[in-house]
Protein backbone atom coordinates (compact mmCIF):
# COMPACT_ATOMS: atom_id res chain seq x y z
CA UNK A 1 47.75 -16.40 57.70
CA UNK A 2 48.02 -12.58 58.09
CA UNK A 3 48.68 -11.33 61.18
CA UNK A 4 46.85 -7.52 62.01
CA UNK A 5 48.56 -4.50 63.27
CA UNK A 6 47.51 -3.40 66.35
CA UNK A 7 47.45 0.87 66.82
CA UNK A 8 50.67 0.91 68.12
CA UNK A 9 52.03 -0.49 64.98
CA UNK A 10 52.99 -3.91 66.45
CA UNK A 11 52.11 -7.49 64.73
CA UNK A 12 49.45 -8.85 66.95
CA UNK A 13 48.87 -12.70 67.02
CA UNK A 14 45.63 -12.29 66.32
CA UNK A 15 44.37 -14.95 63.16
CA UNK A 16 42.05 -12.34 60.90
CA UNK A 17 40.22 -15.02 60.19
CA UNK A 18 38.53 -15.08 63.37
CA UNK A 19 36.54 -11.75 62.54
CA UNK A 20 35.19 -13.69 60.09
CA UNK A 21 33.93 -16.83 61.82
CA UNK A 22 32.39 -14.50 64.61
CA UNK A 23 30.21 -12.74 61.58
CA UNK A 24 29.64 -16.71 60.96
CA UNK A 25 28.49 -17.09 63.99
CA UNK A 26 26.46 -14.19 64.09
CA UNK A 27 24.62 -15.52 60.80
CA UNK A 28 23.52 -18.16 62.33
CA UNK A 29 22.49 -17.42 65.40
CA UNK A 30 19.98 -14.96 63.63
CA UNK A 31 19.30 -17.90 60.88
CA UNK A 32 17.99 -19.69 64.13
CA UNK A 33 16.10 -16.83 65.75
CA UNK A 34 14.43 -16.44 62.20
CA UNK A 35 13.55 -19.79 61.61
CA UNK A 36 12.08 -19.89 65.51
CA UNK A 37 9.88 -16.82 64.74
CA UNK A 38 8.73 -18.22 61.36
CA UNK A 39 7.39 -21.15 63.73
CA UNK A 40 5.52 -18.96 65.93
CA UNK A 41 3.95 -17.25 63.31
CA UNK A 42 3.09 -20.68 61.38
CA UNK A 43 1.89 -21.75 64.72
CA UNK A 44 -0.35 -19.18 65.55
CA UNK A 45 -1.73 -19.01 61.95
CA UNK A 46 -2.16 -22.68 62.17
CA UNK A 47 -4.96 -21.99 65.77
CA UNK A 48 -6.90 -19.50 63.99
CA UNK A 49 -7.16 -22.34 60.63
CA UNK A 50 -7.76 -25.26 63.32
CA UNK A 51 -10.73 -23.12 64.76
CA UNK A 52 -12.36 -22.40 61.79
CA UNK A 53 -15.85 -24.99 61.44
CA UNK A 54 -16.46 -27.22 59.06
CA UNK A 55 -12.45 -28.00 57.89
CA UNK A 56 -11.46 -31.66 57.35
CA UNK A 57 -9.29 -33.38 59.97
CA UNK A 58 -7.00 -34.31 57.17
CA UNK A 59 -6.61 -30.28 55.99
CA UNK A 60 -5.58 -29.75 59.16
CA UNK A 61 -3.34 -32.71 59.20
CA UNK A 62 -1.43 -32.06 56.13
CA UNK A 63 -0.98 -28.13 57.76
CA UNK A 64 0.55 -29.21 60.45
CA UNK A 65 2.87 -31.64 59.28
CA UNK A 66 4.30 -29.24 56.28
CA UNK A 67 5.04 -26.77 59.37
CA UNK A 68 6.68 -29.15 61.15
CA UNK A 69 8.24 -30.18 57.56
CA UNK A 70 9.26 -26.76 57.58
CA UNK A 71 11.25 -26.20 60.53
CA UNK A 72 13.26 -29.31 60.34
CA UNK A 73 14.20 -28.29 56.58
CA UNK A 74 15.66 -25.37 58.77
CA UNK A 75 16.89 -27.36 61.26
CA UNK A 76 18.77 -29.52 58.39
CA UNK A 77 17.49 -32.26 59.71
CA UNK A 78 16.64 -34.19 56.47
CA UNK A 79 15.43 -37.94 58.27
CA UNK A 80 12.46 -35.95 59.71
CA UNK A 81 11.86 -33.72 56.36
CA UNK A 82 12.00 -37.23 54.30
CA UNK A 83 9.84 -38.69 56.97
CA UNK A 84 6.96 -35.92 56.94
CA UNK A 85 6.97 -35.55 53.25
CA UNK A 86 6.05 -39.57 53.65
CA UNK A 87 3.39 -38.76 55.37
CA UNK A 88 1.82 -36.12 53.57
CA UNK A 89 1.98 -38.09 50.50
CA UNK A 90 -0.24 -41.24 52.39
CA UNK A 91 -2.67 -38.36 54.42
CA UNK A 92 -3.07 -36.65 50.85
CA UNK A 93 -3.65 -39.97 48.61
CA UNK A 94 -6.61 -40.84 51.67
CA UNK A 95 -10.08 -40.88 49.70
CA UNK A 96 -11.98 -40.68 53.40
CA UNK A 97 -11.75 -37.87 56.06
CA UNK A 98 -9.84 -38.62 59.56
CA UNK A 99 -11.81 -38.67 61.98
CA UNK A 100 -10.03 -39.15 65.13
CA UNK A 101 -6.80 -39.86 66.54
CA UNK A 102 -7.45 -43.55 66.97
């Protein structure tokens, strides 16, 4: 461990690698905005596709779950990404159209 002069010429106690860890935690606080705006955008895109006449339930299906696939890859959360790429699979291999929530 390395210890960094302070002006005065003095050893200071400070660790230097604690610079480092805040730049760390910088990183990936703006990782998270990033991935947060991404979603926004993806979400808004994903109203003006849902409006649009005449597109399948299951289109819209399949969007929404890679977007939510999407964040939690960003999230690291990889239960949910295993999970939604499940689903996609059994919403793609469908030969009829959705129709309804029920």
């Amino acid at each position: 461990m390395k210890r960094a002069k302070d002006p005065a010429g003095k050893k200071s106690t400070k660790d230097s690698t604690e610079g480092t860890k805040t730049v760390k935690g910088a990183v990936k606080a703006e990782e998270k905005k990033l991935a947060k705006k991404t979603v926004v955008e993806e979400e808004k895109k994903g109203e003006m596709v849902a409006a649009k006449a005449g597109e399948s339930m299951n289109s819209q299906i399949i969007q929404q779950i890679e977007r939510l696939m999407k964040y939690y890859q960003t999230q690291g959360d990889k239960g949910r990404q295993f999970a939604y790429r499940k689903a996609l699979t059994a919403i793609k291999s469908l030969d009829i159209d959705i129709n309804n929530a029920d």
